[in-house]
Protein backbone atom coordinates (compact mmCIF):
# COMPACT_ATOMS: atom_id res chain seq x y z
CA UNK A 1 9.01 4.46 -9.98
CA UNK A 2 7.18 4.89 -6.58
CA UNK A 3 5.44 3.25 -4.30
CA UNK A 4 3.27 4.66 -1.85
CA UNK A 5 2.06 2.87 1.34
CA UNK A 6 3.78 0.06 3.69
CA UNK A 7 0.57 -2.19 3.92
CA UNK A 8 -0.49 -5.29 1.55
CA UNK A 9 -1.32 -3.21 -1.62
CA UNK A 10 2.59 -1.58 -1.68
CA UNK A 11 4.25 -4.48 -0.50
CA UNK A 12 3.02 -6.84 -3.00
CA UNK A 13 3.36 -3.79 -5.72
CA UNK A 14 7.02 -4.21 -4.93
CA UNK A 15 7.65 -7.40 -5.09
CA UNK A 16 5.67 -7.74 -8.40
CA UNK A 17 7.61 -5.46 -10.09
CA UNK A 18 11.74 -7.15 -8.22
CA UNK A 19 9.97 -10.31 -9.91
CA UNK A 20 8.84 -9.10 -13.29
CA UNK A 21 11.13 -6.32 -13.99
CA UNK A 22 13.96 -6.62 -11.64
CA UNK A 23 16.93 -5.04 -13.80
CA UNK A 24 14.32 -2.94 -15.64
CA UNK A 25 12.60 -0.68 -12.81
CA UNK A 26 13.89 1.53 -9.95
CA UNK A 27 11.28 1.06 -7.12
CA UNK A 28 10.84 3.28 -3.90
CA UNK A 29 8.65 2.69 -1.47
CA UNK A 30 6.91 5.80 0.66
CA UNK A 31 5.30 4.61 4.08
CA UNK A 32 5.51 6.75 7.30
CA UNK A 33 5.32 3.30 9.47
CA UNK A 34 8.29 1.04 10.15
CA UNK A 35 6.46 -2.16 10.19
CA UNK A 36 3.37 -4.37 8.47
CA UNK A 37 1.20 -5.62 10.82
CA UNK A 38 -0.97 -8.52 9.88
CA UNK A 39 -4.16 -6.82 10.51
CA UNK A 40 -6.51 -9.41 9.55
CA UNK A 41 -5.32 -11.25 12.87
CA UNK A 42 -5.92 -8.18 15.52
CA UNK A 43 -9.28 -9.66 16.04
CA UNK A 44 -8.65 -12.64 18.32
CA UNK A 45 -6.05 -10.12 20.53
CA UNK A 46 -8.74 -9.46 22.74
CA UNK A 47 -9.63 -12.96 23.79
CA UNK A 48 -5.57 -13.56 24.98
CA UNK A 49 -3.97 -14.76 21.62
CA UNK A 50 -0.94 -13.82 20.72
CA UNK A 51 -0.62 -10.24 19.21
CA UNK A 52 -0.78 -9.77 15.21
CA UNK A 53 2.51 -10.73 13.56
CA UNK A 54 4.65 -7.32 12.93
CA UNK A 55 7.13 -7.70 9.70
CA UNK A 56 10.24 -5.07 9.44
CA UNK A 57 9.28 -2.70 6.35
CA UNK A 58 12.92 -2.21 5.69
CA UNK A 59 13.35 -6.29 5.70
CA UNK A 60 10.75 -6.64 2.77
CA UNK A 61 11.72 -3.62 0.80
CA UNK A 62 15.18 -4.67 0.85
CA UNK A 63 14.56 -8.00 -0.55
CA UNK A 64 12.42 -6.94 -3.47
CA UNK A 65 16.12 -4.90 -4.35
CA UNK A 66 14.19 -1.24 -3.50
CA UNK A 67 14.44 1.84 -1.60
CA UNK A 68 12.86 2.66 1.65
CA UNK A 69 11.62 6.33 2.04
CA UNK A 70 10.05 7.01 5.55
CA UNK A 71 7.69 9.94 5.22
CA UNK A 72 4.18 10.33 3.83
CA UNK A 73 2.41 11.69 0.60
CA UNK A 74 1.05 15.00 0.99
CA UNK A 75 -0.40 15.57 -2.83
CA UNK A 76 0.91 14.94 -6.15
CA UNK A 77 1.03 16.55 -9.31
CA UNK A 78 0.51 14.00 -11.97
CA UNK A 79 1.24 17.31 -14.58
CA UNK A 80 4.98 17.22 -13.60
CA UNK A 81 4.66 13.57 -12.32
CA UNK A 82 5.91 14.39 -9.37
CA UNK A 83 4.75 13.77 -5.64
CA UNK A 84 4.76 16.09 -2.50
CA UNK A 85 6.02 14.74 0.94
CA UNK A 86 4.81 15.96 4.28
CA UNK A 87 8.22 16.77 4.69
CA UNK A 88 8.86 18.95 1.85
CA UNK A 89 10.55 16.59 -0.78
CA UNK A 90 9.52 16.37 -3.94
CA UNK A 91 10.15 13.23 -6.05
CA UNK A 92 9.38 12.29 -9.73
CA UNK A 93 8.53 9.28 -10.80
CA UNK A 94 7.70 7.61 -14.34
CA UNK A 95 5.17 5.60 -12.50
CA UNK A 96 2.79 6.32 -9.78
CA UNK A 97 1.43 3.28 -7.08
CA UNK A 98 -0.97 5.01 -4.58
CA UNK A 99 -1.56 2.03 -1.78
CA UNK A 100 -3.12 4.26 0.86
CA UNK A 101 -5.53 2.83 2.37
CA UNK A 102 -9.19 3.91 3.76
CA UNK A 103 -9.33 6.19 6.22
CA UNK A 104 -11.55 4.80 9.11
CA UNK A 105 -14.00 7.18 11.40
CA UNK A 106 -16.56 6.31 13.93
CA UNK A 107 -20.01 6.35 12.74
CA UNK A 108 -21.49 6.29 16.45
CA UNK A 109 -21.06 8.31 19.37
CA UNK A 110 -22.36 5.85 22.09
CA UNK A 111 -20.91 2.91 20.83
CA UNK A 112 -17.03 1.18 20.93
CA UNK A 113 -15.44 1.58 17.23
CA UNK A 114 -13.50 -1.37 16.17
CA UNK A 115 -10.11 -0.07 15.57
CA UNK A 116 -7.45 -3.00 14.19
CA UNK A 117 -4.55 -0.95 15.12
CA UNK A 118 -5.81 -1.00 18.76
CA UNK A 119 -7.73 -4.15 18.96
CA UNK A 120 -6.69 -5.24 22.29
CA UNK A 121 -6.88 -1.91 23.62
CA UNK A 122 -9.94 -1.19 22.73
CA UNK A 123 -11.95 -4.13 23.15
CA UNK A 124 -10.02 -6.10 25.92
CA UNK A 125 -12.15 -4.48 28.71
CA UNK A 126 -15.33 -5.69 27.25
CA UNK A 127 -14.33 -9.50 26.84
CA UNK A 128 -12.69 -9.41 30.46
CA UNK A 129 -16.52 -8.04 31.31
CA UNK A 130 -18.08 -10.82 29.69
CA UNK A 131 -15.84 -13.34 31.63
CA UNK A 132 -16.62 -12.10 34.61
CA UNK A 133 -20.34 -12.14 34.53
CA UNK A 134 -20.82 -8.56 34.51
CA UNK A 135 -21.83 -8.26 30.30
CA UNK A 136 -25.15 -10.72 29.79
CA UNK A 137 -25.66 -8.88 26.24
CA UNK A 138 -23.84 -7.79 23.81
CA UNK A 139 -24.68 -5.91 20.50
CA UNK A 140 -22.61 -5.46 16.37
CA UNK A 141 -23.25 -2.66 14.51
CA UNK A 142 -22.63 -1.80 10.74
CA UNK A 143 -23.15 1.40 9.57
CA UNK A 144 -25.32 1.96 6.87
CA UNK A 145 -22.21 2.35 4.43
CA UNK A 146 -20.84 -0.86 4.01
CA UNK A 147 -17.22 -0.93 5.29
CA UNK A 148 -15.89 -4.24 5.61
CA UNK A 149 -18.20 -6.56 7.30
CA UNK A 150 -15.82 -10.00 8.25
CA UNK A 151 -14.80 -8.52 11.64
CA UNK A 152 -17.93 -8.18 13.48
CA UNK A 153 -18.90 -11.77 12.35
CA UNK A 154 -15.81 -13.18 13.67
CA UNK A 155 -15.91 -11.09 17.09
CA UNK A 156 -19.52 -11.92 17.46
CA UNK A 157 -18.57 -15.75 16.96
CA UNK A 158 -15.46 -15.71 19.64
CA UNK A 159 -17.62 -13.26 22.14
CA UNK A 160 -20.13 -16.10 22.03
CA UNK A 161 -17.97 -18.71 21.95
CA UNK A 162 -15.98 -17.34 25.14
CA UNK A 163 -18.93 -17.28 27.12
CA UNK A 164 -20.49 -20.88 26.54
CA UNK A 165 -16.81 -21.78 27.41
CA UNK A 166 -16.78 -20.47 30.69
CA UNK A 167 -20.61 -21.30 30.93
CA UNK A 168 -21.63 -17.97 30.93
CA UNK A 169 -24.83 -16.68 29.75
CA UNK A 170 -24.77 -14.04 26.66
CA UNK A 171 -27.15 -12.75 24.50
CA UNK A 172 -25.26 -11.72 21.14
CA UNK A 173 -26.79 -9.50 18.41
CA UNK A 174 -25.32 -8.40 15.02
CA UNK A 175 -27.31 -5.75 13.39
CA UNK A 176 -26.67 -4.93 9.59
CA UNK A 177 -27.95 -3.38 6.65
CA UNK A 178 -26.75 -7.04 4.75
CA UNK A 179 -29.36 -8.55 2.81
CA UNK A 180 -27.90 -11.59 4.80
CA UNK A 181 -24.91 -12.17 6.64
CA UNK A 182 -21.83 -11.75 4.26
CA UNK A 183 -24.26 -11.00 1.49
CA UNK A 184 -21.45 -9.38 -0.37
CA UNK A 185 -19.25 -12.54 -0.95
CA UNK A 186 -22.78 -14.47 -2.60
CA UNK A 187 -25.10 -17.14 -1.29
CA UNK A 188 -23.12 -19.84 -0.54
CA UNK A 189 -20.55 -18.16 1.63
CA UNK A 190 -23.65 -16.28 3.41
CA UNK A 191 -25.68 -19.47 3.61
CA UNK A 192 -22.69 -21.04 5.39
CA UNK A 193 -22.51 -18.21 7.73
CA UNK A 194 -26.07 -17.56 8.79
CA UNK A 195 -26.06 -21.78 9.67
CA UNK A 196 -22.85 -20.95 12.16
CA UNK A 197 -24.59 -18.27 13.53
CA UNK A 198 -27.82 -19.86 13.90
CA UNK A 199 -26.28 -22.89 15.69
CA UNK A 200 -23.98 -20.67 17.90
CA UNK A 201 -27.09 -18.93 18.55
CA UNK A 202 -26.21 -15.38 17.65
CA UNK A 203 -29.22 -13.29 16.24
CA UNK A 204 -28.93 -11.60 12.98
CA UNK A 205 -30.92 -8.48 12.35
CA UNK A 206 -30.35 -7.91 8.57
CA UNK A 207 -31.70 -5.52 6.25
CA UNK A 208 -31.73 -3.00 9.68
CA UNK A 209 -30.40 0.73 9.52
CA UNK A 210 -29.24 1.47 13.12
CA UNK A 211 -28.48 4.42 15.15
CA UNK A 212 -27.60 4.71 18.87
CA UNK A 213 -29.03 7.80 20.61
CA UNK A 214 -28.22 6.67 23.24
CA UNK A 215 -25.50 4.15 25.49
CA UNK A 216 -27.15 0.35 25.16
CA UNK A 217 -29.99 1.65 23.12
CA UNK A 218 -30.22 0.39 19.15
CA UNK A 219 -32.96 1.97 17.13
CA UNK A 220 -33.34 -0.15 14.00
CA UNK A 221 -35.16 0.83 10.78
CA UNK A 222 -37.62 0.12 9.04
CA UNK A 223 -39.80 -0.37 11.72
CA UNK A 224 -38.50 1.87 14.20
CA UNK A 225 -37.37 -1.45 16.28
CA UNK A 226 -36.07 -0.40 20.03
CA UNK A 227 -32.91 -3.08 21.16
CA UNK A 228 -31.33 -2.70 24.91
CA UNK A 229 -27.95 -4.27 25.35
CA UNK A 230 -25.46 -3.68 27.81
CA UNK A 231 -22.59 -3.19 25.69
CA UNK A 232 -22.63 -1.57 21.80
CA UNK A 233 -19.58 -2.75 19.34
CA UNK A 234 -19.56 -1.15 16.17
CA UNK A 235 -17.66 -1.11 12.47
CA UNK A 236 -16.45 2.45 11.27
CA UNK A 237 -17.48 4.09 8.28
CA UNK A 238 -14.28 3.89 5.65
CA UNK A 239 -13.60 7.09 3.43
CA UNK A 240 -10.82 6.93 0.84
CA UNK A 241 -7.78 8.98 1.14
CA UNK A 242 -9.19 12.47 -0.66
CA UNK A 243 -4.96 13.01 -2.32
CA UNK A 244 -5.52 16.69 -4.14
CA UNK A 245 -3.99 16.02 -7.79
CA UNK A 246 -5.63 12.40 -8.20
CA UNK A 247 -9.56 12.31 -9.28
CA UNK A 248 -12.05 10.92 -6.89
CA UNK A 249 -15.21 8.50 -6.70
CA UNK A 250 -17.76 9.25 -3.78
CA UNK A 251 -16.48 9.36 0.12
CA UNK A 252 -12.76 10.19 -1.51
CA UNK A 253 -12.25 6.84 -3.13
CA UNK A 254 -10.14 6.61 -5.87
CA UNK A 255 -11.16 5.32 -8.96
CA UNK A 256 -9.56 2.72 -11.40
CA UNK A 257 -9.94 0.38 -14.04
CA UNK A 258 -9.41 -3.28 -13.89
CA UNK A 259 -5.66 -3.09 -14.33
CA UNK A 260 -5.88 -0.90 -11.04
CA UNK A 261 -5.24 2.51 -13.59
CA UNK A 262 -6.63 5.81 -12.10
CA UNK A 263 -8.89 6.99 -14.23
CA UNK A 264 -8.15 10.20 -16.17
CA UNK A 265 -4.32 10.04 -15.61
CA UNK A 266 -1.23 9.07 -17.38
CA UNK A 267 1.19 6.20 -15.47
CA UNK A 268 -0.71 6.63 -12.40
CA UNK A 269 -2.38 3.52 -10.56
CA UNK A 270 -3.57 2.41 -7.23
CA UNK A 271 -4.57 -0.75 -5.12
CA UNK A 272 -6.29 -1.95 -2.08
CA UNK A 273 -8.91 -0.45 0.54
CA UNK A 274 -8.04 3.55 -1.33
CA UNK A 275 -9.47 2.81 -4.53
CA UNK A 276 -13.46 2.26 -5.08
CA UNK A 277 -14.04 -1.62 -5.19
CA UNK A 278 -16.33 -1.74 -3.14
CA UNK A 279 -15.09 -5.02 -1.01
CA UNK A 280 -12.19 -4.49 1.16
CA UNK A 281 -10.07 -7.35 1.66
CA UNK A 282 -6.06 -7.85 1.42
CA UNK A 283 -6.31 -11.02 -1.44
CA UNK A 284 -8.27 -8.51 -3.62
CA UNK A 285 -5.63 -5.50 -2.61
CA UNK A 286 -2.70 -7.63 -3.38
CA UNK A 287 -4.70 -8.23 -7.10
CA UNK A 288 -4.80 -4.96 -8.15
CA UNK A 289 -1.51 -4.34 -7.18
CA UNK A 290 -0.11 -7.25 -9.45
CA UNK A 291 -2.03 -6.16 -12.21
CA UNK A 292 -0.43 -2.73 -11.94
CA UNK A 293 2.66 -4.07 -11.79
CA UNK A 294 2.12 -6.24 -14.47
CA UNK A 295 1.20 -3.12 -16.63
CA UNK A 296 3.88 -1.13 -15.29
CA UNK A 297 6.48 -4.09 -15.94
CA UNK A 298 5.50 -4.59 -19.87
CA UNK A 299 5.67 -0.88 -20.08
CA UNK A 300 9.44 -0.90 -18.75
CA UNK A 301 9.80 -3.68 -21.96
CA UNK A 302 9.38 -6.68 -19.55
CA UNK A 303 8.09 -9.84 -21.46
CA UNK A 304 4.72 -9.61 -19.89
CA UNK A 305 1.35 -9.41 -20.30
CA UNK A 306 -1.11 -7.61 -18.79
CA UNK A 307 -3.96 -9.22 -16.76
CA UNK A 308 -6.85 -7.42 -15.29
CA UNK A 309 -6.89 -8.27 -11.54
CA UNK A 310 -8.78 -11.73 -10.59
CA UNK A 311 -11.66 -10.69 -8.29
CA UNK A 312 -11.27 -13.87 -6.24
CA UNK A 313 -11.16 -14.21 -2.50
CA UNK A 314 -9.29 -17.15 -0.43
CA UNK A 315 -9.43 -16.21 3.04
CA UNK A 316 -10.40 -17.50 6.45
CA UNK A 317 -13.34 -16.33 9.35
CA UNK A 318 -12.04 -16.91 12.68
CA UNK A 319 -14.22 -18.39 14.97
CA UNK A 320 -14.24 -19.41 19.11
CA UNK A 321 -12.83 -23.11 17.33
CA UNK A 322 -11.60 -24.04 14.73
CA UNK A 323 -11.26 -21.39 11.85
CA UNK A 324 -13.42 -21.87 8.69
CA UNK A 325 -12.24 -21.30 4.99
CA UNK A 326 -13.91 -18.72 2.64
CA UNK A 327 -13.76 -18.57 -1.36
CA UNK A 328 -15.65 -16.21 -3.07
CA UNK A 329 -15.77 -14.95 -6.97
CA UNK A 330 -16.45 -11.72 -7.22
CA UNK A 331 -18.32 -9.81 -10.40
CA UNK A 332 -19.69 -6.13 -10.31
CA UNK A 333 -18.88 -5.76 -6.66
CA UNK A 334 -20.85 -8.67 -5.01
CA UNK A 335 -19.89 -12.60 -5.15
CA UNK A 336 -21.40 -14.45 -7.55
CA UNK A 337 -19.93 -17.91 -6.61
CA UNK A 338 -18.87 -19.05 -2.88
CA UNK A 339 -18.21 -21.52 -0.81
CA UNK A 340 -17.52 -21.55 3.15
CA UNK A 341 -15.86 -24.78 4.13
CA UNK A 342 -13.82 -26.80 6.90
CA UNK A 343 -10.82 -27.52 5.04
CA UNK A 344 -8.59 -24.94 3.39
CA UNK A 345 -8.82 -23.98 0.02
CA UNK A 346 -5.08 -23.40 -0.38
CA UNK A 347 -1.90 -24.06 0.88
CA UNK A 348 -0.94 -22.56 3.20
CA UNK A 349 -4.19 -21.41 4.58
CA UNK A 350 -4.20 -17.38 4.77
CA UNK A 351 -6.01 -14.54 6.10
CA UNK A 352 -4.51 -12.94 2.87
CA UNK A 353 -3.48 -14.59 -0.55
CA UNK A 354 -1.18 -12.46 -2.19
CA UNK A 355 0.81 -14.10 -5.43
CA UNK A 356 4.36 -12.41 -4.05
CA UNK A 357 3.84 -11.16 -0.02
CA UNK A 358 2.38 -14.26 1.11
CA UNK A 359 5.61 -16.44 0.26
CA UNK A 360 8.00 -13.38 2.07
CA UNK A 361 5.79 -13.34 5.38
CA UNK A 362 6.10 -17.07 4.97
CA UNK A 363 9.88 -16.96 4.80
CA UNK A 364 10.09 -14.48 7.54
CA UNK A 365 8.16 -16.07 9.80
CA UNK A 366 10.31 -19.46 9.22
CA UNK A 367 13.41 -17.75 10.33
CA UNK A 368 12.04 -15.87 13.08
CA UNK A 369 10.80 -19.67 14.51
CA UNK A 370 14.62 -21.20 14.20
CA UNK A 371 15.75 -18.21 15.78
């Protein structure tokens, strides 16, 4: 079977199926990177922490007893189950793992687009602004397509947090077309945020529908609201992967069921921020993937049974202190029960929960410490 994709959603696929099915499946993964990076983590680069831990593709693919491919899906045809490569090779499989990914883009011309592979980069400048008394306000953006909201919350919170260090003052403003902040994960997760923000005194424009004509200029709707700032940080928009030979939801998204099945194919399934849930977040990514690999496992004659995947978040929001501890239960796209607390919810405490990777990152990183 294949595997396509070196982040959380195909690592976790893999390991799944070594621990499931070892002596019954054939895995290989695709990925044209060499390397996971912990992504969830880029944020505090900026602000002089440590860079993201970076985990050798080959290391984890090895352990989970399966083969390494480096090269990258160019279309597949699910007729002949077969994939294309970039490259040229073809490759059949008897089961299909698409772990993609989204595909980010900026939605603003006169603003600076997050971009987690080149978080330092790309917003080092501004902090060392800030710092140095040169930045006195300081604006987050969401597009009006929701792409995944956590980061700007957490930058907005160290931004802020930096400058009441150093005694510096900033005016910080998140704009977002969020009922309330984190409105996605439900109301006690959001209630918990919207008290840290209020007390770190961030404003929160919610319900708003931005666009920047212009550098430091914010025009916010309804109510064609004017906001000046001197600097303009904003999400991307995320569009799914748009593979020609797999069927597509809006913005290129693939769609499944809750055992992470594309719809309308045969032994074909995918996982994480490619397919169409509409909450992007590694624990949930690493959920689908186990419940493909579940399916795909009892399938091979495993003794297993299927589970759809758990719609439950355990994660973290970093903040200028100490980090705070999110659980969320997720139904029809939106929480429905949450909680934001001091204390962790799990042990370890993670960025991302995932049943299999987790537990490998953990080893790894154990090693890499003695050594």
């Amino acid at each position: 079977m294949l595997v396509v994709g070196g982040g959380v959603a195909g690592l976790e696929a893999v390991l799944a199926l070594h621990a499931l099915a070892p002596d019954l499946t054939q895995v290989s993964l695709i990925a044209p990177e060499q390397e996971l990076v912990y992504r969830p983590m880029t944020v505090r680069e900026p602000f002089a922490y440590a860079n993201a831990s970076r985990y050798p593709l080959a290391r984890i693919v090895a352990d989970a007893g399966a083969q390494l491919i480096t090269d990258e899906l160019a279309w597949v045809e699910p007729a002949a189950q077969t994939i294309h490569t970039k490259t040229g090779t073809v490759l059949g499989y008897d089961a299909l793992v698409l772990a993609l990914g989204a595909k980010a883009k900026p939605r603003y011309e006169h603003a600076v687009t997050i971009d987690d592979r080149h978080m330092d980069q790309t917003l080092h400048g501004i902090i060392q602004d800030i710092e140095q008394g040169y930045t006195h306000s300081l604006a987050f953006v969401s597009p009006a397509r929701m792409p995944w909201q956590l980061p700007i919350y957490e930058l907005a919170l160290m931004s802020a947090g930096r400058a009441y260090d150093m005694n510096i003052d900033l005016d910080v403003t998140i704009v977002t077309p969020e009922e309330s902040p984190l409105a996605i994960f439900g109301t006690g997760a959001s209630a918990g945020v919207t008290k840290l923000l209020e007390d770190t005194h961030i404003r929160t424009i919610t319900s708003a529908y931005a666009e920047i004509p212009h550098p430091g200029e914010i025009i916010i709707n309804p109510g064609d609201r004017h906001l000046h700032t001197n600097r303009i940080i904003a999400l991307p928009e995320l569009y799914g992967p748009r593979i020609r030979g797999i069927p597509l939801a809006e913005h290129g998204f693939i769609p499944v069921d809750e055992h992470a099945k594309v719809h309308e194919t045969q032994n074909i399934y995918a996982a994480g921020d490619a397919t169409n849930f509409p909450i992007k977040h590694g624990g949930l990514a690493s959920q689908q993937a186990d419940a493909a690999a579940e399916t795909i496992a009892a399938q091979a004659g495993a003794p297993v049974t299927p589970q759809p995947h758990d719609h439950t978040i355990t994660g973290m929001l970093l903040t200028n202190d100490k980090p705070l501890y999110l659980t969320a239960k997720i139904a029809h796209g939106h929480g429905y029960t949450s909680q934001l607390t001091t204390t962790p919810t799990r042990t370890p405490p993670t960025k991302i929960a995932a049943k299999y990777l987790t537990p490998q990152l953990n080893t790894i990183d154990q090693e890499t410490s003695r050594s």
